[in-house]
N, C-alpha and C. Protein backbone atom coordinates (compact mmCIF):
# COMPACT_ATOMS: atom_id res chain seq x y z
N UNK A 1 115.30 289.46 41.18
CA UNK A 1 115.66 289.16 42.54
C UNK A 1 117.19 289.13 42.61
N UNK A 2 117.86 289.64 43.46
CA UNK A 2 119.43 289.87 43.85
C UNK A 2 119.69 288.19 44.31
N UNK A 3 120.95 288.52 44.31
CA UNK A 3 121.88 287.35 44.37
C UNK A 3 121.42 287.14 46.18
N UNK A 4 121.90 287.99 47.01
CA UNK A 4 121.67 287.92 48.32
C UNK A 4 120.07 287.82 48.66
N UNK A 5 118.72 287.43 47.84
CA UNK A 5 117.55 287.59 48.25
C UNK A 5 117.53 285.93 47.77
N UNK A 6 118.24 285.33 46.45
CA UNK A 6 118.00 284.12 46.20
C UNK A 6 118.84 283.14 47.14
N UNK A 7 119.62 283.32 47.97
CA UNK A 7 120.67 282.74 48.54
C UNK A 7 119.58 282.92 49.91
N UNK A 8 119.14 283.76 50.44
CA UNK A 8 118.12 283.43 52.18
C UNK A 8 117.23 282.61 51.12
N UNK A 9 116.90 282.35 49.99
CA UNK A 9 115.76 281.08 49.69
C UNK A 9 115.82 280.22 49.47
N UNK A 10 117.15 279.81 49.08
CA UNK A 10 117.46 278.34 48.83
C UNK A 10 117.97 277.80 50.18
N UNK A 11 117.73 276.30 49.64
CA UNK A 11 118.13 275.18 50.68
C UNK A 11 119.35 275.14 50.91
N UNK A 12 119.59 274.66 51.93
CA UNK A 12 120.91 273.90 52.67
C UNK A 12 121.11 273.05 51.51
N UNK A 13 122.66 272.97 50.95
CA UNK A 13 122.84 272.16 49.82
C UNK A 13 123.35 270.91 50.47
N UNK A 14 123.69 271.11 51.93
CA UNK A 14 124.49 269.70 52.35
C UNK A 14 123.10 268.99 53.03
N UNK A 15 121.86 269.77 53.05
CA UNK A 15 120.80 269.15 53.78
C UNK A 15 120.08 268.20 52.22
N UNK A 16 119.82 268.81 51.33
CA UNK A 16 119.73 268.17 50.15
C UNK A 16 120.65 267.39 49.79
N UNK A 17 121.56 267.46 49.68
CA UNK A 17 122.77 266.03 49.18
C UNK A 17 121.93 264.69 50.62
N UNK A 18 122.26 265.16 51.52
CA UNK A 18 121.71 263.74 52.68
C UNK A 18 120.79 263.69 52.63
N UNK A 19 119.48 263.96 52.10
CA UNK A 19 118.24 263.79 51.53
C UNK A 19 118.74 263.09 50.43
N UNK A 20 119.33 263.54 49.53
CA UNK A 20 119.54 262.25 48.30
C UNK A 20 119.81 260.81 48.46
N UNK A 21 121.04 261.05 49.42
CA UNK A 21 122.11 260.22 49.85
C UNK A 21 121.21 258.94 50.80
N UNK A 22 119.93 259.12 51.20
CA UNK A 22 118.97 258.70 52.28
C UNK A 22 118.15 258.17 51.91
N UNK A 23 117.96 258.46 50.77
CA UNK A 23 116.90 258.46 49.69
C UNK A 23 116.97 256.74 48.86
N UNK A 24 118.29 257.61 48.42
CA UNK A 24 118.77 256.35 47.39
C UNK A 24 119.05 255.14 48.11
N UNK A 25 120.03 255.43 49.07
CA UNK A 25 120.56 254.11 50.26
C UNK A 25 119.10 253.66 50.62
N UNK A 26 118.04 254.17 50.95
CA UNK A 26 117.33 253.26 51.40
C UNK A 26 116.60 252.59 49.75
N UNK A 27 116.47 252.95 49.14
CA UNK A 27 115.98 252.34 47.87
C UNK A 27 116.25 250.89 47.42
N UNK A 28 118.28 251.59 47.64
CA UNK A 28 119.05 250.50 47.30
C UNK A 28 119.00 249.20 48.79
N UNK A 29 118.86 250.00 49.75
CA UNK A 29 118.47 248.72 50.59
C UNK A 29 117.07 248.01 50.77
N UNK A 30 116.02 248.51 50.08
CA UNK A 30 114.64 247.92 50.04
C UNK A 30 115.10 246.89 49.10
N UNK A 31 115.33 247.17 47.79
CA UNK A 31 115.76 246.44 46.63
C UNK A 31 116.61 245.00 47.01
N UNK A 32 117.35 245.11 47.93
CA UNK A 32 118.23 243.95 48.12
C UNK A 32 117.68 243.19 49.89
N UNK A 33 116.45 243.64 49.87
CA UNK A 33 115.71 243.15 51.29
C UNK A 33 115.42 242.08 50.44
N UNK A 34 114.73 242.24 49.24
CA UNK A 34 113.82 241.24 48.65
C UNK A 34 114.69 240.41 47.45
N UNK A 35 115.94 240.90 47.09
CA UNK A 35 116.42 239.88 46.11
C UNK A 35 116.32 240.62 45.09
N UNK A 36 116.53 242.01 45.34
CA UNK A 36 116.18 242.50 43.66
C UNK A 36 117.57 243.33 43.33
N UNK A 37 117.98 243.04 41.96
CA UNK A 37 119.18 244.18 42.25
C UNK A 37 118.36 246.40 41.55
N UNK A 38 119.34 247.05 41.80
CA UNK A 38 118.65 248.05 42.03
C UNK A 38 118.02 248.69 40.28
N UNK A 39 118.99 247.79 39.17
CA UNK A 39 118.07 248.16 37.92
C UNK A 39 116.85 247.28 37.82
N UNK A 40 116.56 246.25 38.70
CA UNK A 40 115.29 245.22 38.54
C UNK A 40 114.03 246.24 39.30
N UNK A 41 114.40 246.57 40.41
CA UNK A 41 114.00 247.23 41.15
C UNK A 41 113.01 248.77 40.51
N UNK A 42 114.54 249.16 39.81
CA UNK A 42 114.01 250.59 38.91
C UNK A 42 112.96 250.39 37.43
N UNK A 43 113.03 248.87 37.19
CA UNK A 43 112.01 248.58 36.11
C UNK A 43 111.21 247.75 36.35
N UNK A 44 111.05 247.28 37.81
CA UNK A 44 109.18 247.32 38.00
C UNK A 44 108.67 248.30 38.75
N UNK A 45 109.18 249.41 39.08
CA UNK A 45 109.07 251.12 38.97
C UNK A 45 108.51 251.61 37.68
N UNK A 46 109.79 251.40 37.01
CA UNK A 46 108.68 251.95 35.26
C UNK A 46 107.20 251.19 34.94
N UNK A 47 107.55 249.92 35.32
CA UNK A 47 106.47 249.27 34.60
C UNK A 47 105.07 249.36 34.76
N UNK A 48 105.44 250.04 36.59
CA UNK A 48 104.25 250.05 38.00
C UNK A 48 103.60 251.29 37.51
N UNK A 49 104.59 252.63 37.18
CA UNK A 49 104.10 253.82 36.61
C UNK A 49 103.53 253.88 35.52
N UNK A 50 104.33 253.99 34.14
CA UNK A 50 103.98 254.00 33.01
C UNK A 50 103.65 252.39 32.47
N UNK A 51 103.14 251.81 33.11
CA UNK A 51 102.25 250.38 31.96
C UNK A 51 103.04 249.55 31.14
N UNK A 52 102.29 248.71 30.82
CA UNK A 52 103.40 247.83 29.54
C UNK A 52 104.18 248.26 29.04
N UNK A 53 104.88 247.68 28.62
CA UNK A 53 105.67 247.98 27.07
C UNK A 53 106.88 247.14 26.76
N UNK A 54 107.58 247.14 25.40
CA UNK A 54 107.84 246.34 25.32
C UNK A 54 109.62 246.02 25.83
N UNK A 55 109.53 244.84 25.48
CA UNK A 55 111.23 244.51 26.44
C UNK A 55 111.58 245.32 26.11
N UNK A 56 112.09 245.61 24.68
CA UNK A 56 112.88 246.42 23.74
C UNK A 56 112.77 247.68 24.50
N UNK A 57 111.65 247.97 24.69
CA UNK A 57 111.63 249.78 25.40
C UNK A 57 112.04 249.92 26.98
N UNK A 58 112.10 248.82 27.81
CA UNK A 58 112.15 248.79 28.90
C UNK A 58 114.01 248.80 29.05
N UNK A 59 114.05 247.98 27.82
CA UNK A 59 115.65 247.95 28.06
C UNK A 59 116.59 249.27 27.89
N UNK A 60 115.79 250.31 26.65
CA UNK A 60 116.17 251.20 26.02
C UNK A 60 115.98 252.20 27.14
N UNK A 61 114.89 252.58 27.97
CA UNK A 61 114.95 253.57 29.11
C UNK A 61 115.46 253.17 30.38
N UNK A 62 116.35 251.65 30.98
CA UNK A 62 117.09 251.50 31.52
C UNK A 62 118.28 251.72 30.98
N UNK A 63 119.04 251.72 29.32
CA UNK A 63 120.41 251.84 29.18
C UNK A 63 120.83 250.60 29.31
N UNK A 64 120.16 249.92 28.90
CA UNK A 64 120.55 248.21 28.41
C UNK A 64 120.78 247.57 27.23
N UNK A 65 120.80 247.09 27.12
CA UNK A 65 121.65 246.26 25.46
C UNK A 65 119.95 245.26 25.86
N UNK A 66 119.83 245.26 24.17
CA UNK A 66 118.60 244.24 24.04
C UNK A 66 118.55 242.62 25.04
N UNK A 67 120.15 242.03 24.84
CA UNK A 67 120.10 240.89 25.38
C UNK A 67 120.24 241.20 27.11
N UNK A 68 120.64 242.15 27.75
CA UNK A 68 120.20 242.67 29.10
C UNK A 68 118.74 242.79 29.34
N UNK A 69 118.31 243.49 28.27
CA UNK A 69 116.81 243.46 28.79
C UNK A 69 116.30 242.53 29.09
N UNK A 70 116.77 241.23 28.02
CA UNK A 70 115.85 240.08 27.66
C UNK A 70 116.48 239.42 29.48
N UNK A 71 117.38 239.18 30.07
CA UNK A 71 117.74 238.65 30.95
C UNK A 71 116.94 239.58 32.19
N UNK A 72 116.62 240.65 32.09
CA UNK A 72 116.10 241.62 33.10
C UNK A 72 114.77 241.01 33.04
N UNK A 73 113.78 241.10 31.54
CA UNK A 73 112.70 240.82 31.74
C UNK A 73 112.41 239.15 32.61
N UNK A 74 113.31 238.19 32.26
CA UNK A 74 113.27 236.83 32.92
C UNK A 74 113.13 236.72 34.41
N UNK A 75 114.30 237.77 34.78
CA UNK A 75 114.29 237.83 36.38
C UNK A 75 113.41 238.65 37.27
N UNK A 76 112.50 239.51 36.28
CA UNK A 76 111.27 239.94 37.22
C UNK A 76 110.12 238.89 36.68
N UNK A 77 110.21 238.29 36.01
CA UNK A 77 109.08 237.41 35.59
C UNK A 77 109.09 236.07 36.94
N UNK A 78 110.45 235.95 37.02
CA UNK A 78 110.81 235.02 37.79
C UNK A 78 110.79 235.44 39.73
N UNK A 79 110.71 236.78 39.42
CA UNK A 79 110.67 237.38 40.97
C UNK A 79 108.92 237.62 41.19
N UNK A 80 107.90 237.52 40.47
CA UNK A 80 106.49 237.46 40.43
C UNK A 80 106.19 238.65 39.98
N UNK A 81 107.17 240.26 39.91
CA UNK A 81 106.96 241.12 39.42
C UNK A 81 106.02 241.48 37.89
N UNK A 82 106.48 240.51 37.27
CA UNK A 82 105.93 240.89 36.05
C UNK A 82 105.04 239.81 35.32
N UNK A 83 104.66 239.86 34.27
CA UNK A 83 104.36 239.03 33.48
C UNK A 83 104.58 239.22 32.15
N UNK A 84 104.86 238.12 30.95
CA UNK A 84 105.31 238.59 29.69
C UNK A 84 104.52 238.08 28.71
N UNK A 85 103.99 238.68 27.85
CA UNK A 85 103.43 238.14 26.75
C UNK A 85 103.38 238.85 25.28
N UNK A 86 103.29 238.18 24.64
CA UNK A 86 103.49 238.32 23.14
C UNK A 86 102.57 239.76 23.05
N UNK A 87 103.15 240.92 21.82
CA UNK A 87 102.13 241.64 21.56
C UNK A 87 101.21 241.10 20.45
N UNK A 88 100.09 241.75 20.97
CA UNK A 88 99.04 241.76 20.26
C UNK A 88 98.93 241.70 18.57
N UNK A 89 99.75 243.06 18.20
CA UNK A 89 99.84 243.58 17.29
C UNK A 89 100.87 242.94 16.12
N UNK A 90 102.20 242.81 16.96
CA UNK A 90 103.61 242.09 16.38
C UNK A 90 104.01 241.12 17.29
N UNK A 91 103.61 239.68 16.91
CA UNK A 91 103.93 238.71 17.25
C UNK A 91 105.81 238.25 17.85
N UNK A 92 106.80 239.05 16.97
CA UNK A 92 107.79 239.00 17.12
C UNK A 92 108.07 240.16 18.26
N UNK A 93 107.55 240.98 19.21
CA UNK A 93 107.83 241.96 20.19
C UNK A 93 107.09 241.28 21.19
N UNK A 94 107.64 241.32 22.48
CA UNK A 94 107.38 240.88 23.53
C UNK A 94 106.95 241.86 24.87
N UNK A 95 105.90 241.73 25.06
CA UNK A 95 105.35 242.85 26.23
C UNK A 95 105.42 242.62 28.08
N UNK A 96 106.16 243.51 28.50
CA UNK A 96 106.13 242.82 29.66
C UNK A 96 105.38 243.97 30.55
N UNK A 97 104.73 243.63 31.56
CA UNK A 97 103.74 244.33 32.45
C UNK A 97 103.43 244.17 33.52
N UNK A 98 103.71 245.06 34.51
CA UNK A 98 103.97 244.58 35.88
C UNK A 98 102.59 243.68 36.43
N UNK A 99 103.18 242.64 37.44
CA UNK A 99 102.24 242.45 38.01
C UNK A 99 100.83 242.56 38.72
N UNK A 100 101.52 244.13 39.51
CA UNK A 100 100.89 244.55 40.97
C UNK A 100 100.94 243.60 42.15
N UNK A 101 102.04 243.24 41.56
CA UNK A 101 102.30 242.45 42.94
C UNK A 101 104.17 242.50 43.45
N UNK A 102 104.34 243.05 44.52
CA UNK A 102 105.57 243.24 44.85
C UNK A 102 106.15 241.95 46.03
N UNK A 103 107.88 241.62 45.73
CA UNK A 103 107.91 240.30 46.15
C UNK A 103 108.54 241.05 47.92
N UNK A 104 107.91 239.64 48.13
CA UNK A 104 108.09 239.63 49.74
C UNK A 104 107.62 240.93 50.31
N UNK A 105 108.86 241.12 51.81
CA UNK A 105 108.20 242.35 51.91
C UNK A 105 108.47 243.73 52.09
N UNK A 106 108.46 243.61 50.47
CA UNK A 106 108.92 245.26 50.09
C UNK A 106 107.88 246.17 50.11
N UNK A 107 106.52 245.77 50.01
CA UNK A 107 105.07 246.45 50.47
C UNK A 107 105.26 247.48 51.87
N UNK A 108 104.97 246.31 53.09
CA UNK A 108 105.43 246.79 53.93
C UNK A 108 106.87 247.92 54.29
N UNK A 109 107.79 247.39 53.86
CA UNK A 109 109.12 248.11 53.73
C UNK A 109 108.86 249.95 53.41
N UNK A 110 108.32 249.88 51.78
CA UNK A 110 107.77 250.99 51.78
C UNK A 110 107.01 251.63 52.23
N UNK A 111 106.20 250.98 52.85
CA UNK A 111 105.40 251.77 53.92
C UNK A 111 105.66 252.44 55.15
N UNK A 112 106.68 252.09 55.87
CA UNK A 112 108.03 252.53 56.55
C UNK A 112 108.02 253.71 56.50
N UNK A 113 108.24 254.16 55.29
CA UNK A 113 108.79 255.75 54.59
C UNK A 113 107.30 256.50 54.26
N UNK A 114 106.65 255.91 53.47
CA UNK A 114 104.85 256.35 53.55
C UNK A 114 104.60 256.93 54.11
N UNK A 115 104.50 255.95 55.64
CA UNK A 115 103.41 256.44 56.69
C UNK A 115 104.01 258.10 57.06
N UNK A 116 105.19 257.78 57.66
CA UNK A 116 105.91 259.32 58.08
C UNK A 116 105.86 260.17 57.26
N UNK A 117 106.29 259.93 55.90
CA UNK A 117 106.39 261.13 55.06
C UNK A 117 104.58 261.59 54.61
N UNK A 118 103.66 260.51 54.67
CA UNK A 118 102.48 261.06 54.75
C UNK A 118 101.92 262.03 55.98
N UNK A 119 102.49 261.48 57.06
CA UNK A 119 101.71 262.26 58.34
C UNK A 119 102.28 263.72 58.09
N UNK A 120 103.62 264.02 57.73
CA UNK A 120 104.21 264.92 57.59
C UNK A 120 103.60 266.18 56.30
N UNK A 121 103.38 265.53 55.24
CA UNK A 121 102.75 266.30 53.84
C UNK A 121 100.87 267.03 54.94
N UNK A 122 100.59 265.88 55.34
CA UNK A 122 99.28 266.35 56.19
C UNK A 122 99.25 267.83 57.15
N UNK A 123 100.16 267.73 57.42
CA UNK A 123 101.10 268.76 58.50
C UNK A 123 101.01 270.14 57.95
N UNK A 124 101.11 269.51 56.67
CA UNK A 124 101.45 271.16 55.64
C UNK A 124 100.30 271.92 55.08
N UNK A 125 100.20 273.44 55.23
CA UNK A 125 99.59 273.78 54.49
C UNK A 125 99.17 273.99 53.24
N UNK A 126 98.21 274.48 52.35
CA UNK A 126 98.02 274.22 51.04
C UNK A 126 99.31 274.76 50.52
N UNK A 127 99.25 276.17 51.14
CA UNK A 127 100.63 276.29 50.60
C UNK A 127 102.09 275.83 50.26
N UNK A 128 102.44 275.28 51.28
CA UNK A 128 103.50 274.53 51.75
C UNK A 128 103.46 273.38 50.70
N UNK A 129 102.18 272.36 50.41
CA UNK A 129 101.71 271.61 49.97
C UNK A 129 102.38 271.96 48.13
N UNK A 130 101.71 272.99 48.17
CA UNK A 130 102.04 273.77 46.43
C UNK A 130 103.31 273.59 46.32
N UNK A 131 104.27 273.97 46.89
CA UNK A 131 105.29 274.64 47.14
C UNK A 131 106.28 272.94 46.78
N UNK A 132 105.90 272.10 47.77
CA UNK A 132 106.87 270.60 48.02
C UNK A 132 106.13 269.94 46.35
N UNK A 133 105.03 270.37 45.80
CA UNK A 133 104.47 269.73 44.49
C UNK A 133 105.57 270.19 43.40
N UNK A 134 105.72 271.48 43.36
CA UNK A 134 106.24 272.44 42.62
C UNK A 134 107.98 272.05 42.21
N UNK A 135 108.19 271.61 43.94
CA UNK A 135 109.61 271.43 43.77
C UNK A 135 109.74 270.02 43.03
N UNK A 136 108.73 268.85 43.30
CA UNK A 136 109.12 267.58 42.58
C UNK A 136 108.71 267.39 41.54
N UNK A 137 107.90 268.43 41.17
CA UNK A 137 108.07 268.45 39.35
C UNK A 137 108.79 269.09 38.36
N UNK A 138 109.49 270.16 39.29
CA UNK A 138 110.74 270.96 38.89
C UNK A 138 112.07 269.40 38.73
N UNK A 139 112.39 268.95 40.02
CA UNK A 139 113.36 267.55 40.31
C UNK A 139 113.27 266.81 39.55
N UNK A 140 112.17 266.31 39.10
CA UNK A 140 111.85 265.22 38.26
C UNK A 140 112.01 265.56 36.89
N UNK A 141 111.67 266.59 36.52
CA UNK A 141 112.32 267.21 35.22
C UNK A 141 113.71 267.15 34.48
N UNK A 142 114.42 268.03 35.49
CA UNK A 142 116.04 268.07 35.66
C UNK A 142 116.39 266.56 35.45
N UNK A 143 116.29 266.04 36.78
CA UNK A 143 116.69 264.17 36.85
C UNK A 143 116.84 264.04 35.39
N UNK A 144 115.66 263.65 34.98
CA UNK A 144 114.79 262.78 33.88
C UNK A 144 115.67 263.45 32.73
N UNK A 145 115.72 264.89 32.37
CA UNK A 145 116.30 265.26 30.97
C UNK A 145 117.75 264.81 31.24
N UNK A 146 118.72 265.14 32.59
CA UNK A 146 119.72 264.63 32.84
C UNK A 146 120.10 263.38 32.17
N UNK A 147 119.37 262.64 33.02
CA UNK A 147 119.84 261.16 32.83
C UNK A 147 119.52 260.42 30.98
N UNK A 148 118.92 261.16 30.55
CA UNK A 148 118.41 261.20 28.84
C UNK A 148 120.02 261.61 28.37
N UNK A 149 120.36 262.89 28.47
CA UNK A 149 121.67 263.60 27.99
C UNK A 149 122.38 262.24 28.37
N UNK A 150 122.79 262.23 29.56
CA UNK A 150 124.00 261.08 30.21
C UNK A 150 123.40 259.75 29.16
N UNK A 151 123.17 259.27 28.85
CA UNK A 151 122.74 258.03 28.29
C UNK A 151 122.29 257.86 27.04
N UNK A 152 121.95 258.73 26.44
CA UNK A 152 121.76 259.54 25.13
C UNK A 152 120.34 259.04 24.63
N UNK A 153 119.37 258.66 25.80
CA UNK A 153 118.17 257.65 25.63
C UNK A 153 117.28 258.77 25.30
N UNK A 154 116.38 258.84 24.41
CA UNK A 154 115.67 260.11 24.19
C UNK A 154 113.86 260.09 25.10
């Protein structure tokens, strides 16, 4: 494909930057509706997705120093987010695991963004559908190896 056939296919790059920019600001303002700052926020995200695990690892895929974690894990324990308990296996490692329960009302909040961006995905055809799948597993890729390089977290 020519340079001039990939350029009519790509996006508006300033329409994507304010999609980011919209994105994040509201994240960062859900996060501080409820008292959370935005790395507390991003690790009962991990915890909500990928399941337990332990401080040690929670701290290590935020880019925290062990004794950060240990203060991170306190303040979602203390925000109802989480809960902590000893592992099973190694008594000396500590497991923390989200609740399913989000404080105040950040439920609602997100739902805000939900509802619309659901009525909207509905809107779309399968195709279209493929297409917006395609792109956020392409995004999420990039992000994710990015932010690994930047932080050297493997």
């Amino acid at each position: 494909m020519n340079a001039s056939k990939r350029q009519e296919r790509s996006l508006d790059p300033e329409l994507y930057r304010r999609y980011l920019a919209a994105l994040t600001l509201f994240h960062q303002a859900a996060a501080d509706s409820v008292g959370l700052s935005g790395t507390d926020y991003q690790a009962s995200n991990l915890l909500e997705l990928d399941g337990p695990m332990a401080s040690s690892e929670l701290a290590r895929r935020l880019g925290l120093s062990l004794a950060a974690g240990s203060r991170l894990a306190d303040r979602l324990v203390e925000a109802g987010v989480a809960r902590r308990h000893a592992d099973s296996t190694d008594r000396r490692r500590v497991i923390i695991e989200h609740s399913g329960v989000l404080p105040g009302e950040l439920a609602r909040t997100l739902d805000r963004v939900r509802e619309p961006i659901a009525a909207a995905l509905a809107s779309m055809s399968s195709e279209q559908l493929s297409g917006v799948a395609a792109y956020l597993a392409a995004a999420t890729s990039a992000y994710a190896q990015s932010a690994r390089s930047l932080s050297d977290v493997p």
